[in-house]
PDB file of N, CA and C in Angstrom:
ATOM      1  N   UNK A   1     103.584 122.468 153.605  1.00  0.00           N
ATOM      2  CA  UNK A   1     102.330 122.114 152.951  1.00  0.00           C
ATOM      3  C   UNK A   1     102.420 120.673 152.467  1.00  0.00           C
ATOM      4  N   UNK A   2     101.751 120.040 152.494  1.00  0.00           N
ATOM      5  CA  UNK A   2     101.272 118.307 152.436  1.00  0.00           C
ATOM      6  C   UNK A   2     101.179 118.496 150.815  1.00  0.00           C
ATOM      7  N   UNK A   3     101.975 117.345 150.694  1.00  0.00           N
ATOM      8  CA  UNK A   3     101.631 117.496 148.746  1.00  0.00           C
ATOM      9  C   UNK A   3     100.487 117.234 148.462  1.00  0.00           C
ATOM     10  N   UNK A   4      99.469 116.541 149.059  1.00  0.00           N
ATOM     11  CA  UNK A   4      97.860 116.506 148.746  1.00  0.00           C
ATOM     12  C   UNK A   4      97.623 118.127 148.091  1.00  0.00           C
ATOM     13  N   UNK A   5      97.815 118.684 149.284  1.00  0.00           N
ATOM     14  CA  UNK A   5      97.473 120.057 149.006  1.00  0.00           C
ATOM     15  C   UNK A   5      97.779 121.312 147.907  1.00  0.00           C
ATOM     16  N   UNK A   6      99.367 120.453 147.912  1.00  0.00           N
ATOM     17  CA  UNK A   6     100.021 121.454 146.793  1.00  0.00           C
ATOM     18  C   UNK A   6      99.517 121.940 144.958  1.00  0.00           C
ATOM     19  N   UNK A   7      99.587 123.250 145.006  1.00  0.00           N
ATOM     20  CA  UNK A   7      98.760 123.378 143.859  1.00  0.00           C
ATOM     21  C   UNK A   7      99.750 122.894 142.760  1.00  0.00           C
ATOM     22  N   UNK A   8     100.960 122.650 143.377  1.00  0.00           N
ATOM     23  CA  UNK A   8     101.871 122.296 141.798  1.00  0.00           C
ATOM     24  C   UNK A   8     101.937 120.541 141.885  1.00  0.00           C
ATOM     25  N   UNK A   9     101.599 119.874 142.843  1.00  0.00           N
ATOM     26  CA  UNK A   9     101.200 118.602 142.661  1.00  0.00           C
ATOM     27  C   UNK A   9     100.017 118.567 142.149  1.00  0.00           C
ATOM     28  N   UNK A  10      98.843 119.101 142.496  1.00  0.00           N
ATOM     29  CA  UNK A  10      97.472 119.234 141.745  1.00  0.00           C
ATOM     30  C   UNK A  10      97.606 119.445 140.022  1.00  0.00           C
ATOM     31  N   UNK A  11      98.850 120.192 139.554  1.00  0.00           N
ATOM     32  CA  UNK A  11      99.298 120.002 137.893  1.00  0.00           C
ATOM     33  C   UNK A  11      99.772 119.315 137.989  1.00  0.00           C
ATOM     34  N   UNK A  12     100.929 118.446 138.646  1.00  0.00           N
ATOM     35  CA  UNK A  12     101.126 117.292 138.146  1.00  0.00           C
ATOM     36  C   UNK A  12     100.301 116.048 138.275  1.00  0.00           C
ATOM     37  N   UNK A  13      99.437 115.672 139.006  1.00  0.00           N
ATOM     38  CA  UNK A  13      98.797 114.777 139.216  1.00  0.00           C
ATOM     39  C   UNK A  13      97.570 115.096 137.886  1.00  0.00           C
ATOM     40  N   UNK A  14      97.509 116.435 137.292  1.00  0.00           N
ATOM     41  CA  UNK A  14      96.336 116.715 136.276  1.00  0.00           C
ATOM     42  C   UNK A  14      94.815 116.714 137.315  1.00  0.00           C
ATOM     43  N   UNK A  15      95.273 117.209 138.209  1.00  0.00           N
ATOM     44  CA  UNK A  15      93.829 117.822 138.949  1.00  0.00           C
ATOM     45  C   UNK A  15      93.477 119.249 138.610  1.00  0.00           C
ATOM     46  N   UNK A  16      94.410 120.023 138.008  1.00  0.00           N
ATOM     47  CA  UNK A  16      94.306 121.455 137.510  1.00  0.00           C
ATOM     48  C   UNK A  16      95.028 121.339 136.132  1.00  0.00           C
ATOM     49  N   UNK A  17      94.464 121.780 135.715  1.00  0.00           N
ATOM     50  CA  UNK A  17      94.251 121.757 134.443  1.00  0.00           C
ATOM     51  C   UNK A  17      95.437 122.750 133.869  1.00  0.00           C
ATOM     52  N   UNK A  18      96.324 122.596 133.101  1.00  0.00           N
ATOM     53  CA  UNK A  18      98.034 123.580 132.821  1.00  0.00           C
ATOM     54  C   UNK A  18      97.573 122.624 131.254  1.00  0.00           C
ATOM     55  N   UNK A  19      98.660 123.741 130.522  1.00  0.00           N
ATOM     56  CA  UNK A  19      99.400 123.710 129.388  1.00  0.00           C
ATOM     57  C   UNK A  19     100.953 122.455 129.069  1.00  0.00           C
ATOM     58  N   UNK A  20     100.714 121.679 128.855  1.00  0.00           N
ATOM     59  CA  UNK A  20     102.021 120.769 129.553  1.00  0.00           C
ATOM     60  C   UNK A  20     102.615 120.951 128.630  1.00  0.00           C
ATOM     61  N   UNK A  21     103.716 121.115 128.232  1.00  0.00           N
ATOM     62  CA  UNK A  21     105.003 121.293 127.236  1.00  0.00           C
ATOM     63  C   UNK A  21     105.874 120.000 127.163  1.00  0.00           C
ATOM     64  N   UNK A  22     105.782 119.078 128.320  1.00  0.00           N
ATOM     65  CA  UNK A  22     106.635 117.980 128.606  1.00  0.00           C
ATOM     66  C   UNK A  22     106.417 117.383 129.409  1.00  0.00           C
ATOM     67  N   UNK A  23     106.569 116.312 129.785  1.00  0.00           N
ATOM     68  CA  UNK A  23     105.903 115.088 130.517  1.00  0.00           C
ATOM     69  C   UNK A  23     107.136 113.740 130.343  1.00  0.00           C
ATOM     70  N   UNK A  24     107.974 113.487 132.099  1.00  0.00           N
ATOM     71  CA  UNK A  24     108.149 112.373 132.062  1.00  0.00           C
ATOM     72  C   UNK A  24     108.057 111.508 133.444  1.00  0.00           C
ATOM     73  N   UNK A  25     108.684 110.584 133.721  1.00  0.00           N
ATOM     74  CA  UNK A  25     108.453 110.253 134.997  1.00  0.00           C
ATOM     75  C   UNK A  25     108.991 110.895 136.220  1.00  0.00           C
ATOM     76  N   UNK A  26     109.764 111.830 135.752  1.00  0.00           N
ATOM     77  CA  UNK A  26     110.058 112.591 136.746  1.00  0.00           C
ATOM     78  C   UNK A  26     110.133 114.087 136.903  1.00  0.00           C
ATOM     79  N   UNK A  27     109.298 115.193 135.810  1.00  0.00           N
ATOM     80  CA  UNK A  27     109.228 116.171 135.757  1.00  0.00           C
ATOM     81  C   UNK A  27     108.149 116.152 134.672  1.00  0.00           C
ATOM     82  N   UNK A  28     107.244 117.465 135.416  1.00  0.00           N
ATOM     83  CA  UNK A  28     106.002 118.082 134.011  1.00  0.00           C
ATOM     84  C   UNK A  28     106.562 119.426 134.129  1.00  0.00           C
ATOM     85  N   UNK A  29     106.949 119.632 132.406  1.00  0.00           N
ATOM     86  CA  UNK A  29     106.717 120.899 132.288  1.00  0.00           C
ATOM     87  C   UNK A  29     105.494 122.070 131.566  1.00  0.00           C
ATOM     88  N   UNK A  30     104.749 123.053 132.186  1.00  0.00           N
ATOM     89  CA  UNK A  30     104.045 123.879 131.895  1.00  0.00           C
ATOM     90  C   UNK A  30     104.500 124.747 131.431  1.00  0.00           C
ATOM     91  N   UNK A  31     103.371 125.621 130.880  1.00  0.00           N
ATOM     92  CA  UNK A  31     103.527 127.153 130.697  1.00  0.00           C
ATOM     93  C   UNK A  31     102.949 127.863 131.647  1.00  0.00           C
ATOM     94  N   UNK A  32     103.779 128.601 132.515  1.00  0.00           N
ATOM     95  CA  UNK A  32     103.530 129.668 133.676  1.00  0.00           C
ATOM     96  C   UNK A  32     102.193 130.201 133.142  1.00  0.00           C
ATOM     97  N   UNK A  33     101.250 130.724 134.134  1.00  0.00           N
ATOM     98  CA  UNK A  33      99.796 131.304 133.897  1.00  0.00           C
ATOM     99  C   UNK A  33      99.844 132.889 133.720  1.00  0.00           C
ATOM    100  N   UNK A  34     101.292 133.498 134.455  1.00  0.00           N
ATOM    101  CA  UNK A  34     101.455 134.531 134.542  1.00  0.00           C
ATOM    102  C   UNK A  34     103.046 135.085 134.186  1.00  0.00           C
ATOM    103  N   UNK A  35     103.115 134.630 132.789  1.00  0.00           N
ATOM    104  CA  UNK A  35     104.226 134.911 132.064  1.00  0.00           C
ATOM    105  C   UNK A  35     105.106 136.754 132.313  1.00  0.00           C
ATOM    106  N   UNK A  36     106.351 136.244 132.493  1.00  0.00           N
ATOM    107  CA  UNK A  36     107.275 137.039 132.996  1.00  0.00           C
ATOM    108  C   UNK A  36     107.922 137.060 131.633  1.00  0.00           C
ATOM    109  N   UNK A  37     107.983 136.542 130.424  1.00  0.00           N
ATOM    110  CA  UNK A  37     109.135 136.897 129.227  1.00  0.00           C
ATOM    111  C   UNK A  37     107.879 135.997 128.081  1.00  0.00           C
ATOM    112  N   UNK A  38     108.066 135.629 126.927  1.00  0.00           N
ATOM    113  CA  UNK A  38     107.508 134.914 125.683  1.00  0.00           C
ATOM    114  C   UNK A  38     106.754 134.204 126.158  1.00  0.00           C
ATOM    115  N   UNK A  39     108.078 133.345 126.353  1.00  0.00           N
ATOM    116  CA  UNK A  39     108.140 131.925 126.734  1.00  0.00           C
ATOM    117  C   UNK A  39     108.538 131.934 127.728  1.00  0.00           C
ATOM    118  N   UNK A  40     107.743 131.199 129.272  1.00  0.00           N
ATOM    119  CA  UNK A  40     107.858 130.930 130.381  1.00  0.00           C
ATOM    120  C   UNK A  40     107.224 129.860 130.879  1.00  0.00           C
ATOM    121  N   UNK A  41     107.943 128.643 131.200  1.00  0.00           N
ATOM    122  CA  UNK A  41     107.840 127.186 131.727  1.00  0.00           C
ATOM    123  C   UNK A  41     108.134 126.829 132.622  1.00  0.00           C
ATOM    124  N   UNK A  42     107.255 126.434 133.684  1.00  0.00           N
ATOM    125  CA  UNK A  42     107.645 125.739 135.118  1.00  0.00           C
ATOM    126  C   UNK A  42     108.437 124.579 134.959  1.00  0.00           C
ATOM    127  N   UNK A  43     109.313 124.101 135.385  1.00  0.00           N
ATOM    128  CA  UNK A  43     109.565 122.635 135.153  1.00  0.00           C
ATOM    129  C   UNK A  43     109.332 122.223 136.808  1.00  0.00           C
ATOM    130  N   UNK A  44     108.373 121.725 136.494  1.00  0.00           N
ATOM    131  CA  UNK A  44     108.252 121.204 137.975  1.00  0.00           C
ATOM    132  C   UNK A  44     108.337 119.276 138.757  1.00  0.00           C
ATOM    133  N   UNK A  45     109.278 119.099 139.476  1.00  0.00           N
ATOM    134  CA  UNK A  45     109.723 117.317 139.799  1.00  0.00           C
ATOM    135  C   UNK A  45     108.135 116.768 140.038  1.00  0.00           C
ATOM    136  N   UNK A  46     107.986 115.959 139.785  1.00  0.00           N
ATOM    137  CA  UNK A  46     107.076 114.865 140.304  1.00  0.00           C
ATOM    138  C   UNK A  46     106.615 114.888 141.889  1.00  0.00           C
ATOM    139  N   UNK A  47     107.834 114.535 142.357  1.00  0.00           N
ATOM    140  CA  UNK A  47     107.752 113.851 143.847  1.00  0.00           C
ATOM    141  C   UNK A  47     108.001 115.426 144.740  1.00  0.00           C
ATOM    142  N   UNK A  48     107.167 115.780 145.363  1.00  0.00           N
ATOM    143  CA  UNK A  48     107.101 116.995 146.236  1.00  0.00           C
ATOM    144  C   UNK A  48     108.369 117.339 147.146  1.00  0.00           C
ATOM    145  N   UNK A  49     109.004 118.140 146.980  1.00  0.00           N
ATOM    146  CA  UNK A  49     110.300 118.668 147.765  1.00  0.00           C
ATOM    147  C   UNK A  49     109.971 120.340 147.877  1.00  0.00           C
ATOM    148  N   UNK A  50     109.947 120.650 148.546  1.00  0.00           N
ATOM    149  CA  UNK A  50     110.093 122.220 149.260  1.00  0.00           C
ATOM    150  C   UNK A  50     111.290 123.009 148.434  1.00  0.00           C
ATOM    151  N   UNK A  51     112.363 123.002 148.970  1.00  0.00           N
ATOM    152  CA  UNK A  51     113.239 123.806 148.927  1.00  0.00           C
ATOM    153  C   UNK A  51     114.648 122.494 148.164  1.00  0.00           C
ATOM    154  N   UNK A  52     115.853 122.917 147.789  1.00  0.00           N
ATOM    155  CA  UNK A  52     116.621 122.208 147.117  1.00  0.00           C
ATOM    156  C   UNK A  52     117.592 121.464 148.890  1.00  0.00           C
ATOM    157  N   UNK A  53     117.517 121.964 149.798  1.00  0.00           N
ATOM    158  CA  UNK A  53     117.366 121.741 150.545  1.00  0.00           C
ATOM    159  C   UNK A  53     116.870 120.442 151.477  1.00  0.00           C
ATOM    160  N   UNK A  54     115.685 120.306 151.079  1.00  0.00           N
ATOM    161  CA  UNK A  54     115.147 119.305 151.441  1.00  0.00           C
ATOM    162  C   UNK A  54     115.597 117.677 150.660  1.00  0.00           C
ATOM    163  N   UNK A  55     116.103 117.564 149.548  1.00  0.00           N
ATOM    164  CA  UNK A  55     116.892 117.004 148.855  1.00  0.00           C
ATOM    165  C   UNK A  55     118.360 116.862 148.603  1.00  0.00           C
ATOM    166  N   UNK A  56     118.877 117.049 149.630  1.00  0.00           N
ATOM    167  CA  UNK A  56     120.262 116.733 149.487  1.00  0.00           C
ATOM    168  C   UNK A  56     120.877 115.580 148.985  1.00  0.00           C
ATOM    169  N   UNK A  57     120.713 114.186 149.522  1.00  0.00           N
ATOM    170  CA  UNK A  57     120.959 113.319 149.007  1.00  0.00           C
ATOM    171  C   UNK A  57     120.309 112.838 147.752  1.00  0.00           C
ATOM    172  N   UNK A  58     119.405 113.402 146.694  1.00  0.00           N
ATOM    173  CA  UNK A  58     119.044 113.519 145.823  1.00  0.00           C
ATOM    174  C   UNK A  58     119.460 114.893 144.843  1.00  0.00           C
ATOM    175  N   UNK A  59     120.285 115.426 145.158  1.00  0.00           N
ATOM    176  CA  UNK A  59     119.658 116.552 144.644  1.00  0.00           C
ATOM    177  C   UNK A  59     120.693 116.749 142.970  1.00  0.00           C
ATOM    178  N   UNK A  60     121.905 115.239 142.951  1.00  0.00           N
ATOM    179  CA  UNK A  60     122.426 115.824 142.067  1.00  0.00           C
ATOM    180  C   UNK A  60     121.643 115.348 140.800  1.00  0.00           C
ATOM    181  N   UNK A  61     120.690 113.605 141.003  1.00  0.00           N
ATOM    182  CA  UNK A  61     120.412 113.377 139.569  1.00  0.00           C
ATOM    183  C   UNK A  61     118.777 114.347 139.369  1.00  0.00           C
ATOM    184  N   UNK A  62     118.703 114.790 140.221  1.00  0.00           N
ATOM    185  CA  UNK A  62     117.264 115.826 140.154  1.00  0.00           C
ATOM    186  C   UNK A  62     117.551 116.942 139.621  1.00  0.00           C
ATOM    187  N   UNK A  63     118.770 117.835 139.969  1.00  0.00           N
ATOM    188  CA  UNK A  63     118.975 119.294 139.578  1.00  0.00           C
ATOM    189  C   UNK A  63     119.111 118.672 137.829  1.00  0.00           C
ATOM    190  N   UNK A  64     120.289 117.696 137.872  1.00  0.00           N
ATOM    191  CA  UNK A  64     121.042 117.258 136.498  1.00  0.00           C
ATOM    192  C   UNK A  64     119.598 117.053 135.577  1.00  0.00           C
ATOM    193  N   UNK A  65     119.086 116.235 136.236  1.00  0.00           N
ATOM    194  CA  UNK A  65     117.873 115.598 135.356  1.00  0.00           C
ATOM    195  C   UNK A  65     116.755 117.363 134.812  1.00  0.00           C
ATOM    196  N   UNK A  66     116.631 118.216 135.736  1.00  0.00           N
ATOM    197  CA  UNK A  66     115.942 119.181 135.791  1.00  0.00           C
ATOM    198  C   UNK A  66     116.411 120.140 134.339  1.00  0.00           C
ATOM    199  N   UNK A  67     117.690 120.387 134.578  1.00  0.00           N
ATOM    200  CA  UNK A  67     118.835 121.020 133.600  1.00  0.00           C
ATOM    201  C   UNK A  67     118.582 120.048 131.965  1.00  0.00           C
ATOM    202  N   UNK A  68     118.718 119.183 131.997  1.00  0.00           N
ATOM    203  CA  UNK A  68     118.334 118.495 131.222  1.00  0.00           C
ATOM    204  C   UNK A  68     117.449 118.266 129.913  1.00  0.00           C
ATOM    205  N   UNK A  69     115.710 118.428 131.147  1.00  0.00           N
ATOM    206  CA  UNK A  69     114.525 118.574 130.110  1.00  0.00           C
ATOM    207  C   UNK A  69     114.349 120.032 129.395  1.00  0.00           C
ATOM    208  N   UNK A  70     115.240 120.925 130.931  1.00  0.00           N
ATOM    209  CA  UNK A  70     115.168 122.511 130.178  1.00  0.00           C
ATOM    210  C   UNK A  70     115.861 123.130 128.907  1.00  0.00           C
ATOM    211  N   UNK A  71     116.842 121.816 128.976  1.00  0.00           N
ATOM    212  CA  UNK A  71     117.708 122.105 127.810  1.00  0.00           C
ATOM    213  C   UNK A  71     117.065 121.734 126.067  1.00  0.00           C
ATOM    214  N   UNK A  72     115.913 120.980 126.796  1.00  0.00           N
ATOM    215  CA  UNK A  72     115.222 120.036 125.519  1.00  0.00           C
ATOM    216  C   UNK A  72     114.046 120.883 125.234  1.00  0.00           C
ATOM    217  N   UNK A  73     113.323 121.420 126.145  1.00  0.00           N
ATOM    218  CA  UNK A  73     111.987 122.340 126.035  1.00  0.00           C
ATOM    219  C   UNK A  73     112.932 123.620 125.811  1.00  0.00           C
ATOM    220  N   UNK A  74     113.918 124.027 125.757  1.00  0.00           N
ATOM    221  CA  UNK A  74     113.990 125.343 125.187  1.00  0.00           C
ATOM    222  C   UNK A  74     114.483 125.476 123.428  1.00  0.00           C
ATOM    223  N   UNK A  75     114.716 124.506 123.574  1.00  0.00           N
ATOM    224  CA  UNK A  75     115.019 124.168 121.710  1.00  0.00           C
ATOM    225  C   UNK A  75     113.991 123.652 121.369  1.00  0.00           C
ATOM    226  N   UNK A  76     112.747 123.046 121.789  1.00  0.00           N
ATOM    227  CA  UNK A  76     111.619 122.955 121.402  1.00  0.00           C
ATOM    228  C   UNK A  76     110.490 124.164 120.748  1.00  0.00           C
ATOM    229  N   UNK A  77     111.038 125.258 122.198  1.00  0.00           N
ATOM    230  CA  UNK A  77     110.482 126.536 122.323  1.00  0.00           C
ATOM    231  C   UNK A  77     110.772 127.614 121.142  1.00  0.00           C
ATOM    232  N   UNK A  78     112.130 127.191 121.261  1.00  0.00           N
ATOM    233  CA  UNK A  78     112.721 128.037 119.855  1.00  0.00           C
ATOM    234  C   UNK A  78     114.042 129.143 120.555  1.00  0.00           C
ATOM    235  N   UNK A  79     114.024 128.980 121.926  1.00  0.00           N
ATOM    236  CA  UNK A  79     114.775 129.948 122.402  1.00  0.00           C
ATOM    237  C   UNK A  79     116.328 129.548 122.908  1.00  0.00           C
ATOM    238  N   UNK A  80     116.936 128.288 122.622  1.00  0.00           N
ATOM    239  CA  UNK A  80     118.208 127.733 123.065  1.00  0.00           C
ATOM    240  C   UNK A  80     118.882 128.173 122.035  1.00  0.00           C
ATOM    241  N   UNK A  81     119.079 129.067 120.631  1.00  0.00           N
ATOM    242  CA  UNK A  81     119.991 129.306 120.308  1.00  0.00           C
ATOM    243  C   UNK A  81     120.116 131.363 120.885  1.00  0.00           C
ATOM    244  N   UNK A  82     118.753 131.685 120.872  1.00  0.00           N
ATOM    245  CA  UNK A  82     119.071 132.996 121.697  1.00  0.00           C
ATOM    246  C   UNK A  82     119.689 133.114 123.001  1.00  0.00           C
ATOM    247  N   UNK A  83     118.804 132.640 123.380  1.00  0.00           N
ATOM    248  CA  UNK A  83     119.289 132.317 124.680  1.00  0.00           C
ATOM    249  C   UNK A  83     117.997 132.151 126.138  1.00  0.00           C
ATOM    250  N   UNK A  84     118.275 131.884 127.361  1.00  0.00           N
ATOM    251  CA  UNK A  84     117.344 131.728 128.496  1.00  0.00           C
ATOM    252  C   UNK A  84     117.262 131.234 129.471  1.00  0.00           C
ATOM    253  N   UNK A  85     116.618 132.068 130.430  1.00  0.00           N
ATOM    254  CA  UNK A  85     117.296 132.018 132.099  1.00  0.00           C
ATOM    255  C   UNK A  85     116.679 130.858 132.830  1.00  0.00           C
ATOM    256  N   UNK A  86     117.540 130.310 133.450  1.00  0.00           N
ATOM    257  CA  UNK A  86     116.518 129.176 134.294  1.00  0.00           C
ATOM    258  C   UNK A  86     116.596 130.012 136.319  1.00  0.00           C
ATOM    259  N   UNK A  87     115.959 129.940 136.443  1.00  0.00           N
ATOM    260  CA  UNK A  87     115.929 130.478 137.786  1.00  0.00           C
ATOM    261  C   UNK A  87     114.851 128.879 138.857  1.00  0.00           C
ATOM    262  N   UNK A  88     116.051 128.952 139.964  1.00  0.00           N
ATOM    263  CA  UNK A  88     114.875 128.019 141.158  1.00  0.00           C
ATOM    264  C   UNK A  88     114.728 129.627 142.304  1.00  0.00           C
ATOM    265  N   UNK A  89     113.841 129.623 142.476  1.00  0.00           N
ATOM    266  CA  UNK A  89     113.635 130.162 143.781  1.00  0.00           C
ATOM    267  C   UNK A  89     113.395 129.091 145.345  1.00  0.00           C
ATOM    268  N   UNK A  90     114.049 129.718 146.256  1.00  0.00           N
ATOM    269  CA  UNK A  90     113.889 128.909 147.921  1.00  0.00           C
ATOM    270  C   UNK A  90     113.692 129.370 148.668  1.00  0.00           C
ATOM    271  N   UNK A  91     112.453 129.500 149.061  1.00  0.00           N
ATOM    272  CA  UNK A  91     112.304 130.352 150.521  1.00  0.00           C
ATOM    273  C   UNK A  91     111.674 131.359 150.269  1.00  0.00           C
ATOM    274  N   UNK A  92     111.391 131.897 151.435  1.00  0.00           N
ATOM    275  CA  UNK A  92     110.376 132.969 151.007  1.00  0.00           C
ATOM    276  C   UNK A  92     110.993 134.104 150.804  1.00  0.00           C
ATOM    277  N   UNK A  93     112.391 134.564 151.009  1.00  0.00           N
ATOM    278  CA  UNK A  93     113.128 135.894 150.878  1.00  0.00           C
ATOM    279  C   UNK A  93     113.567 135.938 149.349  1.00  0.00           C
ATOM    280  N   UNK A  94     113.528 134.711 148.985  1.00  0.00           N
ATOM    281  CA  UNK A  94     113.637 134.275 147.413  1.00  0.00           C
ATOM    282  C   UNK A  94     112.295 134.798 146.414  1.00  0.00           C
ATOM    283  N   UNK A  95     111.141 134.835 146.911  1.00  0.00           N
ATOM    284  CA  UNK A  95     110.202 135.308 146.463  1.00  0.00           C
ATOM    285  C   UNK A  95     109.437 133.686 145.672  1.00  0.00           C
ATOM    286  N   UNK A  96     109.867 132.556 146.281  1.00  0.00           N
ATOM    287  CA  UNK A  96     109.423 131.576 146.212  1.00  0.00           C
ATOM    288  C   UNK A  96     108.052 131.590 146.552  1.00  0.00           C
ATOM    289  N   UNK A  97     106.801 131.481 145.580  1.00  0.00           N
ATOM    290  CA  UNK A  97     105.552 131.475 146.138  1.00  0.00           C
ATOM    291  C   UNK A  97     104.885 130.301 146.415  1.00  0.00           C
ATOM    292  N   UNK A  98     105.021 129.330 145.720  1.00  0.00           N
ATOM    293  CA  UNK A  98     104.520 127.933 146.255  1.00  0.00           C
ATOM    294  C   UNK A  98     105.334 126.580 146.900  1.00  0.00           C
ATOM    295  N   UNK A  99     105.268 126.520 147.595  1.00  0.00           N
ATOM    296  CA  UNK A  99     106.200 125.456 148.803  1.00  0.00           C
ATOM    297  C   UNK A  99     106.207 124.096 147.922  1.00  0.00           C
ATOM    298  N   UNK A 100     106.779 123.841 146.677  1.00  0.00           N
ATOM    299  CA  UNK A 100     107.371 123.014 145.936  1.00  0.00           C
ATOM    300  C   UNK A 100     108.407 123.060 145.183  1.00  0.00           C
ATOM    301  N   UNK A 101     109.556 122.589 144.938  1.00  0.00           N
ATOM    302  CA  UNK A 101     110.779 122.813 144.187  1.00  0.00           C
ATOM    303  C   UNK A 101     110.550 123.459 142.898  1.00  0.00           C
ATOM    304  N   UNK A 102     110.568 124.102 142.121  1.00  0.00           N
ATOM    305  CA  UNK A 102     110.757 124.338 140.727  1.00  0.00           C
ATOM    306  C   UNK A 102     111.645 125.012 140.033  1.00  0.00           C
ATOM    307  N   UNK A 103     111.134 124.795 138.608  1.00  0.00           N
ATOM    308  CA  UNK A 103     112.766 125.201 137.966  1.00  0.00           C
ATOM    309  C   UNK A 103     111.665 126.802 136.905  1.00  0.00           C
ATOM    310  N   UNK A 104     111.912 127.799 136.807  1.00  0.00           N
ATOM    311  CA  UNK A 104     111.590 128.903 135.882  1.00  0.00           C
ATOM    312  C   UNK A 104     112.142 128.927 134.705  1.00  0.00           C
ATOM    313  N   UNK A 105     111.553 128.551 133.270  1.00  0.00           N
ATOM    314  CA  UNK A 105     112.626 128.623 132.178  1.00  0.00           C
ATOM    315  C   UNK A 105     111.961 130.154 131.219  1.00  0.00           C
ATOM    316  N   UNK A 106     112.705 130.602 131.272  1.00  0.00           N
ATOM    317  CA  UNK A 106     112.310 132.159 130.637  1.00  0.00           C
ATOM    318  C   UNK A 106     112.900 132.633 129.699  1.00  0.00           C
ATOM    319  N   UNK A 107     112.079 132.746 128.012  1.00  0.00           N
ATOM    320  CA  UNK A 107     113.660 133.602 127.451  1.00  0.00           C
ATOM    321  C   UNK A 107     112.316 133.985 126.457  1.00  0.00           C
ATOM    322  N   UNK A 108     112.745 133.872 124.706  1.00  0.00           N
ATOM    323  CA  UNK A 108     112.213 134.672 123.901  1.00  0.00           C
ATOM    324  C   UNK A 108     112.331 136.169 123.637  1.00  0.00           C
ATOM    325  N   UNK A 109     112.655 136.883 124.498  1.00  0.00           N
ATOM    326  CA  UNK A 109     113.015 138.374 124.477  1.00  0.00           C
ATOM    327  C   UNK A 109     114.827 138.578 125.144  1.00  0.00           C
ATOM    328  N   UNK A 110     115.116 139.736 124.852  1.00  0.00           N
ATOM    329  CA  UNK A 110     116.298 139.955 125.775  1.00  0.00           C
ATOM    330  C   UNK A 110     115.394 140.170 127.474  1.00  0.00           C
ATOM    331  N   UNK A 111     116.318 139.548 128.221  1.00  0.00           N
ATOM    332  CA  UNK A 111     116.233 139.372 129.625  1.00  0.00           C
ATOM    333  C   UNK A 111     116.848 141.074 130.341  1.00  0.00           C
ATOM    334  N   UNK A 112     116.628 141.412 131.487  1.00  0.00           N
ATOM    335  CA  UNK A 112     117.324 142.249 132.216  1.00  0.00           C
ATOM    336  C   UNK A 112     118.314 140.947 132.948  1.00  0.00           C
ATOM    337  N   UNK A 113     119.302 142.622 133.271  1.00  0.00           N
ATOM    338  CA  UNK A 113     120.363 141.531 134.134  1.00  0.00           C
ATOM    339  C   UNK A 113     119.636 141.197 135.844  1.00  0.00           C
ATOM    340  N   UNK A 114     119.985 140.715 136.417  1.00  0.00           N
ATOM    341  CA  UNK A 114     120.279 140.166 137.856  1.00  0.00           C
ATOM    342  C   UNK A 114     121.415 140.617 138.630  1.00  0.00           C
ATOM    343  N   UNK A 115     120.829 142.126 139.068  1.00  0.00           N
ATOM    344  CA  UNK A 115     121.833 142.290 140.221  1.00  0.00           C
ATOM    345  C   UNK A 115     122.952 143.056 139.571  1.00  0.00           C
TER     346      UNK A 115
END
């Protein structure tokens, strides 16, 4: 999908209208529309990438940088001393629904495990 098109470039560019929690030059973070825990925040990159994949030669100051703001919006949130999951999904067996990189930050409640 052409990032024109993408609905998670359309929030970052502010063509759709989101909840922004954080804002810098290289990541906006939202509040998910269809919350999975409390508190649930997309952190989504700027510059359109698919899969982590598609960024290899980028991918360490992007993941690092990603890890980063989540670490700052969850002590914002109130949930970095409980605790909270960051999940990327890739691909579609991943249950990845929109063909842009993102990061899931989820906590406020106890979590189930994974697997």
């Amino acid at each position: 999908m052409a990032a024109e098109e993408c609905v998670f470039c359309k929030i970052v560019r502010g063509e759709i209208a989101s909840e922004r929690v954080y804002q810098d030059e290289r990541v906006v973070v939202v509040r998910d529309i269809n919350p999975k825990a409390p508190v649930h925040l997309l952190l989504l990159p700027v510059v359109h990438f698919t899969t982590p994949a598609d960024i290899i030669g980028l991918l360490e100051p992007a993941v690092g940088h990603l890890f980063t703001v989540a670490a700052e919006v969850a002590q914002r949130e109130g949930v970095a001393e409980s605790g909270y999951r960051l999940v990327v999904n890739a691909g579609p067996d991943s249950g990845q629904e929109i063909g842009h990189l993102h990061m899931h930050l989820m906590g406020g409640r106890r979590l189930g495990t994974m697997g």
